[in-house]
Protein backbone atom coordinates (compact mmCIF):
# COMPACT_ATOMS: atom_id res chain seq x y z
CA UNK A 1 -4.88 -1.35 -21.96
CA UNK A 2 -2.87 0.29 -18.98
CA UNK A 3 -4.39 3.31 -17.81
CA UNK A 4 -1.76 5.32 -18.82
CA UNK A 5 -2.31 4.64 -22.24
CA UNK A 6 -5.98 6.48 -22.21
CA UNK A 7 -5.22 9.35 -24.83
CA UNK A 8 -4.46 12.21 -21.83
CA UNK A 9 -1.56 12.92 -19.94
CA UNK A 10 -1.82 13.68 -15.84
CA UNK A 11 -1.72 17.02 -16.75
CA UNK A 12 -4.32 17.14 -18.82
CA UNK A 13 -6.33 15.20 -16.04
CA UNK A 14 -9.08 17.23 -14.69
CA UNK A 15 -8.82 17.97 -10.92
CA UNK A 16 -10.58 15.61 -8.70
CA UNK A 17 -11.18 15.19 -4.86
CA UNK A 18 -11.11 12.20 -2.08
CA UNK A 19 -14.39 12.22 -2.00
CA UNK A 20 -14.91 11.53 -6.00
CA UNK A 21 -11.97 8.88 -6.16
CA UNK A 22 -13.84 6.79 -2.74
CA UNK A 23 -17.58 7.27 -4.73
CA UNK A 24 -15.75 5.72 -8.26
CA UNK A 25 -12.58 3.23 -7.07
CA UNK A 26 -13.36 -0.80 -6.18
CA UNK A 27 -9.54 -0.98 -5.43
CA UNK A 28 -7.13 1.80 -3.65
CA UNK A 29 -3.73 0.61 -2.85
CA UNK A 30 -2.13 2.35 -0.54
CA UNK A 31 1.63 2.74 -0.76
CA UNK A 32 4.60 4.73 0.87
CA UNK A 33 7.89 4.20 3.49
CA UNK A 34 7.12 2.89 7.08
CA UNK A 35 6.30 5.46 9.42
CA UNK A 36 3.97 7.62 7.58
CA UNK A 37 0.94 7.22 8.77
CA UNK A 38 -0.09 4.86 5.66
CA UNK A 39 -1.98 2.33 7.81
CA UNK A 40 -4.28 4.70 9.48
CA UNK A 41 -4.73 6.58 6.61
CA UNK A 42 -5.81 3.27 4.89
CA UNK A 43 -7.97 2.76 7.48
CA UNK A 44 -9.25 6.21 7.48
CA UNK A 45 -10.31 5.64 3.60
CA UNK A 46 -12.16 2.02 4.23
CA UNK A 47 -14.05 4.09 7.27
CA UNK A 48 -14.91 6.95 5.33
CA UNK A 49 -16.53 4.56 1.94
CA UNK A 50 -18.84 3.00 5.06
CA UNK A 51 -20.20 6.07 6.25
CA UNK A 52 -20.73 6.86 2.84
CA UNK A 53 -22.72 3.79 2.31
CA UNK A 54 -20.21 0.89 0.44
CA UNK A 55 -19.35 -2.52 1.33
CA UNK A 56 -15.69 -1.53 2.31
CA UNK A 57 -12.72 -3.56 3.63
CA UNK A 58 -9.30 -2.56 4.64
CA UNK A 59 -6.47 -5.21 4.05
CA UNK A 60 -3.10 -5.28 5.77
CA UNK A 61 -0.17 -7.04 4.24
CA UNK A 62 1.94 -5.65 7.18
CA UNK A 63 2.56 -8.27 10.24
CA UNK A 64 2.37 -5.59 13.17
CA UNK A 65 -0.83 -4.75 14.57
CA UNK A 66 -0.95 -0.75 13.09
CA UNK A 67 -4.02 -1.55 11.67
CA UNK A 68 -5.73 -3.47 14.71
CA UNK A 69 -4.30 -0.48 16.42
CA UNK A 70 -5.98 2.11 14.46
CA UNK A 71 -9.49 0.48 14.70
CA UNK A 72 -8.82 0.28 18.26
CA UNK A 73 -9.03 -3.73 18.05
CA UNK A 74 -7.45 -6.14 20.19
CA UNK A 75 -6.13 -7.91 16.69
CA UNK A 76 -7.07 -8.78 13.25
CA UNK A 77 -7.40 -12.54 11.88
CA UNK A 78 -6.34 -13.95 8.35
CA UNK A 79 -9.81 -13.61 7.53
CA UNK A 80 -12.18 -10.44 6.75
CA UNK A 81 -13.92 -9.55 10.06
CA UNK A 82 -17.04 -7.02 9.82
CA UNK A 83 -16.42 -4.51 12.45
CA UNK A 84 -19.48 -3.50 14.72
CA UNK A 85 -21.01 -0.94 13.69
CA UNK A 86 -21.65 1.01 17.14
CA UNK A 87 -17.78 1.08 16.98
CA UNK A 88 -17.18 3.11 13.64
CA UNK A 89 -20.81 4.45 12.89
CA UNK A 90 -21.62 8.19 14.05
CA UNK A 91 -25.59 8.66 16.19
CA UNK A 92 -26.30 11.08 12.71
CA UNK A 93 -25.54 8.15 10.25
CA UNK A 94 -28.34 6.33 8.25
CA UNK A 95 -26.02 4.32 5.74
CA UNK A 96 -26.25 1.25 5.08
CA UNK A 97 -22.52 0.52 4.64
CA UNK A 98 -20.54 -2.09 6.17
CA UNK A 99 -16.97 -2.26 7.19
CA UNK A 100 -14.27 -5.16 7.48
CA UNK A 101 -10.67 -5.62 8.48
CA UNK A 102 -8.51 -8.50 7.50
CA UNK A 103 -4.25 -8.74 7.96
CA UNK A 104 -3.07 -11.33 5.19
CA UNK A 105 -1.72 -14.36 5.98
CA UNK A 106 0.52 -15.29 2.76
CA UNK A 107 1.05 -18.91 3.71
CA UNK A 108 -2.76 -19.61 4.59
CA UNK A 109 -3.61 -18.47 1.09
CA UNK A 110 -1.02 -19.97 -0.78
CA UNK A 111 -2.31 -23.18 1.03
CA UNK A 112 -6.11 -22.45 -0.31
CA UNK A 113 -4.29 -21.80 -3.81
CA UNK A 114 -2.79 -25.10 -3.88
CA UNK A 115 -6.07 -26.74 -2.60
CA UNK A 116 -8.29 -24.76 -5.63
CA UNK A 117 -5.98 -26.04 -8.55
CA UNK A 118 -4.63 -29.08 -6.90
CA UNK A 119 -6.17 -32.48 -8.89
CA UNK A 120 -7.87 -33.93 -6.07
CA UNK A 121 -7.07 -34.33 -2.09
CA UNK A 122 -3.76 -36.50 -2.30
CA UNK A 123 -1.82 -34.37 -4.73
CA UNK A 124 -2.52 -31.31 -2.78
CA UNK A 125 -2.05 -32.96 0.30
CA UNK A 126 1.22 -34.15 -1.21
CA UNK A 127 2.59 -30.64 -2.14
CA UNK A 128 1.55 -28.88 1.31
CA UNK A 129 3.33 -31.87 2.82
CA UNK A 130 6.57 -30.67 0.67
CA UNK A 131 9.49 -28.94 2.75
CA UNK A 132 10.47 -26.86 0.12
CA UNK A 133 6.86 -25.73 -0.24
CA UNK A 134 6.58 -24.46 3.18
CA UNK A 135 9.47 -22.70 3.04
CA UNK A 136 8.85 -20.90 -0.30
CA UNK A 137 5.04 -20.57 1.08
CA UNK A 138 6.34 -18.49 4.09
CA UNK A 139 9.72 -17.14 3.38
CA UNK A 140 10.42 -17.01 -0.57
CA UNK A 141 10.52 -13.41 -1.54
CA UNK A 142 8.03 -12.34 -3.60
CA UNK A 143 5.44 -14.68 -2.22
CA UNK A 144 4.03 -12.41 0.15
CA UNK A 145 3.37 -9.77 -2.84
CA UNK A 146 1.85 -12.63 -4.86
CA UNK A 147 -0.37 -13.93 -2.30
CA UNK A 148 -1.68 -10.09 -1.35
CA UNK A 149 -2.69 -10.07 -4.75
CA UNK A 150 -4.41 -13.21 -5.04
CA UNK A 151 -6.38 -12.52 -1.81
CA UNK A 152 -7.22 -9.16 -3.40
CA UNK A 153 -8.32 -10.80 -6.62
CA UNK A 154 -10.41 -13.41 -4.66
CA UNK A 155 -11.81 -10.51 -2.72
CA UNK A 156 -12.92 -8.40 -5.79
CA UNK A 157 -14.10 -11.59 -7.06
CA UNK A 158 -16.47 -12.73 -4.38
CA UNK A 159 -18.81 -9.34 -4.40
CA UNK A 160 -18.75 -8.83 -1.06
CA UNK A 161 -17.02 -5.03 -0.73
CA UNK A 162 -17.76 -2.16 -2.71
CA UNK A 163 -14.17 -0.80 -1.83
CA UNK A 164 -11.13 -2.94 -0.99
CA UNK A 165 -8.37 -0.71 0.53
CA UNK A 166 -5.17 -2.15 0.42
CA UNK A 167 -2.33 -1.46 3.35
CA UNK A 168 1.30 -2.48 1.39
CA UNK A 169 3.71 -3.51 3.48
CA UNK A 170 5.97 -0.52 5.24
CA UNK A 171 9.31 -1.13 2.74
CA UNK A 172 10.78 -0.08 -0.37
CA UNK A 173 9.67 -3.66 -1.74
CA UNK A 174 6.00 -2.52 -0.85
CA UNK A 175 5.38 -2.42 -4.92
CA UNK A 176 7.11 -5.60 -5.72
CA UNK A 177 3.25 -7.42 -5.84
CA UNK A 178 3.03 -5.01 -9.66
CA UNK A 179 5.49 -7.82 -10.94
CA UNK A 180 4.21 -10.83 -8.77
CA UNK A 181 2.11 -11.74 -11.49
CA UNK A 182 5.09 -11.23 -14.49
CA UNK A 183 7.27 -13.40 -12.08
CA UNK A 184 4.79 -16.12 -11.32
CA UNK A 185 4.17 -16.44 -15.19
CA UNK A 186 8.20 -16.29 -15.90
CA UNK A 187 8.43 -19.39 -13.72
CA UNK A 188 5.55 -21.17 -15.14
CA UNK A 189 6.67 -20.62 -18.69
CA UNK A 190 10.81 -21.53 -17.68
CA UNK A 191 12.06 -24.25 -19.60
CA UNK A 192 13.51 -26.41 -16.82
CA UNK A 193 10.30 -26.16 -14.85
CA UNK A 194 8.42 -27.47 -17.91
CA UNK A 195 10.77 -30.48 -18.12
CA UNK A 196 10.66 -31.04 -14.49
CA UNK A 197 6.75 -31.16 -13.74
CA UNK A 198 6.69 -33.02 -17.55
CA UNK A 199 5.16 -36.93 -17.28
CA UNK A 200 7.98 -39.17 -17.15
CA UNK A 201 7.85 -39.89 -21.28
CA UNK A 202 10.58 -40.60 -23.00
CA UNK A 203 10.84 -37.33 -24.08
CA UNK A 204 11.07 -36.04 -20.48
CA UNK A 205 14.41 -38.81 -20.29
CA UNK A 206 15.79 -37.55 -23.48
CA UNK A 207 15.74 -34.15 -22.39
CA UNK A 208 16.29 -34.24 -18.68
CA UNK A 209 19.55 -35.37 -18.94
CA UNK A 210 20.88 -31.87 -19.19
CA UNK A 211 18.16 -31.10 -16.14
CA UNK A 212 19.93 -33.61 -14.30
CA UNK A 213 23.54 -33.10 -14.83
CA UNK A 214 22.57 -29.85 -13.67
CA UNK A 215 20.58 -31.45 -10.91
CA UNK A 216 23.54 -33.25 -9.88
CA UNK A 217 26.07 -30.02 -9.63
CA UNK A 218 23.23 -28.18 -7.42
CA UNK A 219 23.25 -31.63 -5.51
CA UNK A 220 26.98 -30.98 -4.81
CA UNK A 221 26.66 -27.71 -3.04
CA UNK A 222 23.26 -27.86 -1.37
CA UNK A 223 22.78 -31.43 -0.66
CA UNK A 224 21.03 -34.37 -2.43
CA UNK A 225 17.80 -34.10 0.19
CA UNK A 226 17.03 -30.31 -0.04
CA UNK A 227 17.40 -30.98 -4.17
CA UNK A 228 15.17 -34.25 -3.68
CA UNK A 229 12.45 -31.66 -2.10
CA UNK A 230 12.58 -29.28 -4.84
CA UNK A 231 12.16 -31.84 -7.82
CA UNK A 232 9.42 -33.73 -5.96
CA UNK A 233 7.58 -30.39 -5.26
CA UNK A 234 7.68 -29.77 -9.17
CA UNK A 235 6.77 -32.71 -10.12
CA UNK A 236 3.90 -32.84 -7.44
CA UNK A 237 2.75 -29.48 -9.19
CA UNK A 238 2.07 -30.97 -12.22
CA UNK A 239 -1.25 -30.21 -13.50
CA UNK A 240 -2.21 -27.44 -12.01
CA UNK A 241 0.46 -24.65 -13.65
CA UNK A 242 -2.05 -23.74 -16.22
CA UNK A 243 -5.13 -22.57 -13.08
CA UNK A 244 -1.83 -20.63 -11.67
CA UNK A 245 -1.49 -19.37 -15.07
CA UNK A 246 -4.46 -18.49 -15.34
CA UNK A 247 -4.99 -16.74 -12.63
CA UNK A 248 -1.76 -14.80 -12.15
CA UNK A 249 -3.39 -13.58 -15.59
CA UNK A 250 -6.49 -12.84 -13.82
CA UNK A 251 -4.73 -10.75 -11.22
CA UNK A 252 -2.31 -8.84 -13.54
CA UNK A 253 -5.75 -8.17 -15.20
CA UNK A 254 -7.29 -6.50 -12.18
CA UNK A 255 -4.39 -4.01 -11.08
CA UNK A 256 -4.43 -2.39 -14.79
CA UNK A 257 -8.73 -2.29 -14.04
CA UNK A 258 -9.79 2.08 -14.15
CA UNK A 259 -11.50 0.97 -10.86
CA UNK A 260 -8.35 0.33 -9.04
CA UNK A 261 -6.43 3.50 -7.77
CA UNK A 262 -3.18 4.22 -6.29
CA UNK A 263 -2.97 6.79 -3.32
CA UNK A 264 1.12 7.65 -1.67
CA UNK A 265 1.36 8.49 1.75
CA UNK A 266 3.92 10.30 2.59
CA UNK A 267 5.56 12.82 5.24
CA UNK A 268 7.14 15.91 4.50
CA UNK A 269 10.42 14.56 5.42
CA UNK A 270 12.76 14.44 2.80
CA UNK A 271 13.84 11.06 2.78
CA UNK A 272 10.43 9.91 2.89
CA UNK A 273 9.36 12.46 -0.26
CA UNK A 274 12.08 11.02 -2.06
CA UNK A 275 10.53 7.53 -1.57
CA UNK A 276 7.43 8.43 -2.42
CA UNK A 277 8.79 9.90 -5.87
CA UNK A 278 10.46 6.65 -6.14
CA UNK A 279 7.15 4.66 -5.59
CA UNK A 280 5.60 7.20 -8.22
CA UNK A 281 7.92 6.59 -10.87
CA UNK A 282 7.34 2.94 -10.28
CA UNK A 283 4.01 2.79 -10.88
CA UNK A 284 4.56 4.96 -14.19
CA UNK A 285 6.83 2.44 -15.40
CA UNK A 286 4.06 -0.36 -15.27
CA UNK A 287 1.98 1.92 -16.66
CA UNK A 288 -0.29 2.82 -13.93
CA UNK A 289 -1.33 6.57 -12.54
CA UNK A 290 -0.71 7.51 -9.23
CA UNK A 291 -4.25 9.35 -8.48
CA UNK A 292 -3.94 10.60 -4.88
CA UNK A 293 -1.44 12.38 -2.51
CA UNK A 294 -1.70 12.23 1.12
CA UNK A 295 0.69 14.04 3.18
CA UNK A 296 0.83 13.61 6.99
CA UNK A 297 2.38 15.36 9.79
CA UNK A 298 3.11 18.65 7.65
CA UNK A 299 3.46 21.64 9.98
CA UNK A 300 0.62 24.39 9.84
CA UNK A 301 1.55 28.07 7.83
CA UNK A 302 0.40 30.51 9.39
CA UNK A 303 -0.44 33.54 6.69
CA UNK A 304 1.98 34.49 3.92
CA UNK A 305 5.16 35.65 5.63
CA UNK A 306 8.13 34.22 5.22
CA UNK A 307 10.31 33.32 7.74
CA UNK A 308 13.17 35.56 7.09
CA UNK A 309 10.66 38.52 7.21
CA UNK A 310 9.36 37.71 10.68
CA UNK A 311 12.88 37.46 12.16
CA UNK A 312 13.60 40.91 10.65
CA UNK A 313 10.42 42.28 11.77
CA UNK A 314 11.69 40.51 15.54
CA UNK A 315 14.75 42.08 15.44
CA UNK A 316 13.76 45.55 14.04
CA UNK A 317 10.80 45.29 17.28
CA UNK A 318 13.66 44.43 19.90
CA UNK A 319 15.75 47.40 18.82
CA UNK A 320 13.00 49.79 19.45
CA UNK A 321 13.56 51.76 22.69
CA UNK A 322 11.30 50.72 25.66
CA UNK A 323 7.88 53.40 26.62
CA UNK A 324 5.40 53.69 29.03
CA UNK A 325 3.20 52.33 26.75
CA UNK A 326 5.42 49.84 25.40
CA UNK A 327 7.55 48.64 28.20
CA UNK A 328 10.30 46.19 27.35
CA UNK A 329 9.00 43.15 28.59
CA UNK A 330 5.77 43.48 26.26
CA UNK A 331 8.32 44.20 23.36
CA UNK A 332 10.40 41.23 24.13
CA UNK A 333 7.21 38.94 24.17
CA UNK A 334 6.21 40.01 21.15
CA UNK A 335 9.55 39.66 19.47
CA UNK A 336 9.76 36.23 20.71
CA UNK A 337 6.08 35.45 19.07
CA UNK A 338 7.78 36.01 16.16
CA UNK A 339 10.56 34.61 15.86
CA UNK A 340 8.98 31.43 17.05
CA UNK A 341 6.29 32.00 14.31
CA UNK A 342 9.28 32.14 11.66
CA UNK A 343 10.35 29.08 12.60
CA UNK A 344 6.73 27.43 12.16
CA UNK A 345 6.89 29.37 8.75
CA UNK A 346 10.37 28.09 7.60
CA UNK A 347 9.85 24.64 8.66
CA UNK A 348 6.42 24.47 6.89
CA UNK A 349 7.88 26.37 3.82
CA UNK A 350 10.47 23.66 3.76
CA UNK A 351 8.44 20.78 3.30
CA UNK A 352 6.27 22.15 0.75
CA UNK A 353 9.39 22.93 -1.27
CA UNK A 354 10.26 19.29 -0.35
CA UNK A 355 6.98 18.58 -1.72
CA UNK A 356 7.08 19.87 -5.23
CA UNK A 357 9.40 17.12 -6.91
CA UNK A 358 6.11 14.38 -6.51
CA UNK A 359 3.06 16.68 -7.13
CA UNK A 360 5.18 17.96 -10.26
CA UNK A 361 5.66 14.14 -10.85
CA UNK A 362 1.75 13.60 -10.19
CA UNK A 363 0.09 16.55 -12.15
CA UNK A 364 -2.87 18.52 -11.61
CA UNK A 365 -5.11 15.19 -11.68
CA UNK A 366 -4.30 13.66 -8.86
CA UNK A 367 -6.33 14.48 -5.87
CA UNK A 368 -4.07 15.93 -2.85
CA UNK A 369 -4.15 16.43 0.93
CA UNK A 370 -2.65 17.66 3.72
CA UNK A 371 -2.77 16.34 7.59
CA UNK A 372 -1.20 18.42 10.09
CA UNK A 373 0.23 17.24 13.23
CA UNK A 374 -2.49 15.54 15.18
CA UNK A 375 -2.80 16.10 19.29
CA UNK A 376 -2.68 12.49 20.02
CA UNK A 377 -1.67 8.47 18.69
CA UNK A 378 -4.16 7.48 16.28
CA UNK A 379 -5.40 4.41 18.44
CA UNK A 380 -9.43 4.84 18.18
CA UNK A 381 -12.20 5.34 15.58
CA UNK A 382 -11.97 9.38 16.85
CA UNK A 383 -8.91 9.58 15.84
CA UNK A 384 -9.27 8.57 12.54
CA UNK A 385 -12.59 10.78 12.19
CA UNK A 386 -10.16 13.51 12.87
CA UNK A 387 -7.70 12.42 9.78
CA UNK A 388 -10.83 11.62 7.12
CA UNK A 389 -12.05 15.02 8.42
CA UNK A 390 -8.86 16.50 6.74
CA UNK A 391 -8.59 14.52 3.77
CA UNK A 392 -12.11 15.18 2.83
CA UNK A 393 -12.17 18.48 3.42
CA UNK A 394 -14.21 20.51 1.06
CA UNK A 395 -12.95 22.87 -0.70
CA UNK A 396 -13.43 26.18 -0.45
């Protein structure tokens, strides 16, 4: 059952917090445009379930080092690495929570994939030997998707972490991993590949010889070797389709679990709101709910005036005639303070206006927060205390 299909719409949600989503989620995926902050924020999350006292691991699928950054680490390795505690725990904490990093490596996985399901040493030694493996392993797109969700399922599965955060890749493809699964099954349940990783009975002669002719015409354009690679890689996958079956099954399985949550980052910016409504309505059409908002980098309001007001109150201050107790210089100060105080309130009126298309989108049950401009880079564990400060604020 997809969660969207529990008997209450978002709006009928009830409110929640950060703070309740962390204490009841095993999986938050993390997804939004590059350059909003949605690595640190990730980060932020996976920091914030230690403290509390969980098993939690943050997962990159992007290549750069924003995450090694963030946790002020020289770099991250293909595998989960427990971060010291002196390095993320405050002097006040007595938890007993644990933290880990990991960036993916798709190619490394797919490799342990083929290994798990392969029949034995030679035939998956024979398939990571395959050139048109190890370019689908490392280039085909798609596989990157696939392969964060296998190491996410094999993650979950181990019972290791408490919390896995997930860190999508900074790209409007960042949700293509919802149909990795769908895909990987397509492929598995295709006719051709059926008759080309079929035992060589005669019913696999009778009916490859529309497979070959076919072969034959791809041989034509691409060349007779690069087809050679592709058949042999089929064939040397035979046997093991139904454990990838199985287990692209497994994942598809996991993503629809209530315990797995999606959070958007986002910046005020328009272009990157509009993405973020775009990644929303994606994960509506699979059938998932969006449960969290984070916004970064809004700009402060300060009060309830609006812009325009302040400017008029500027101007009607600068037309008032200078005193002895009011000289002009004190008036013109003060008229600039305001009109550079409209500005602040125009520009941050402006993106929540910009705003309102996704929260409409999300509804009252998704949990929402706002980070303000921060004084410096997020590169250090401070840093990041500063953001989970602000997205688990308490309310008031």
């Amino acid at each position: 059952m997809n969660k969207a299909d529990l008997g209450t719409s978002a709006e009928d949600q009830p409110e929640i917090t950060f703070a309740s989503l962390l204490a009841e989620s095993r999986v938050i995926i993390c997804a939004g445009s590059g350059g909003v902050g949605k690595t640190t924020t990730a980060a932020a999350l996976a920091i914030q379930a230690a403290r509390s006292g969980k098993r939690s691991i943050v997962v990159t699928i992007d290549p750069a080092k924003r995450l090694a950054d963030a946790l002020g680490l020289p770099g991250l390795a293909p595998d989960p690495v427990i971060i010291d505690d002196h390095l993320w725990m405050r002097s006040d904490d007595s938890t007993s929570g644990q933290l880990s990093a990991m960036m993916l490596d798709p190619k490394a996985t797919f490799d342990a994939l083929v290994a798990r399901y392969a029949d034995g040493v030679e035939q998956s030694e024979r398939i990571l030997a395959n050139s048109f493996y190890r370019s689908i392993s490392s280039a085909l797109g798609g596989t990157q998707e696939y392969m964060a969700m296998e190491k996410l399922h094999e993650l979950s599965e181990c019972g290791d972490y408490d919390l896995i955060v997930v860190d999508t890749p900074p790209s409007r493809n960042a949700l293509d991993f919802l149909d990795a699964p769908e895909r990987l099954l397509r492929l598995l349940n295709n006719r051709v590949f059926r008759v080309i990783t079929a035992p060589a009975r005669t019913g696999f002669r009778a009916a490859g010889v529309a497979v070959q002719t076919l072969v034959r015409a791809i041989s034509r354009v691409i060349g007779t070797e690069v087809v050679d690679d592709i058949v042999a890689f089929f064939r040397a996958f035979e046997g093991m389709e139904e454990g990838f079956r199985e287990r692209a099954m497994s994942v598809r399985a996991l993503i629809a679990e209530s315990t797995t949550q999606f959070v958007l980052i986002t910046s005020p910016r328009r272009d990157a709101v509009e993405e973020a409504e775009y990644f929303a309505e994606r994960i509506g059409d699979h059938g998932y709910r969006v449960s969290g908002l984070i916004v970064n980098r809004v700009h402060p309001m300060f009060g309830s005036e609006h812009g325009d007001t302040l400017r008029s109150r500027a101007a009607a201050l600068r037309g008032l005639p200078a005193t002895e107790t009011a000289p002009a210089s004190a008036r013109d100060r003060l008229s600039q303070y305001l009109d550079v105080l409209a500005d602040f309130q125009s520009v941050g009126s402006r993106e929540r206006h910009n705003l309102d298309g996704v929260q409409l989108r999300l509804g009252r049950g998704a949990a929402v927060a706002f980070v303000p401009f921060l004084a410096r880079d997020v590169h250090s564990i401070e840093a990041l205390d500063e953001i989970a400060a602000l997205i688990f604020v308490t309310p008031t």
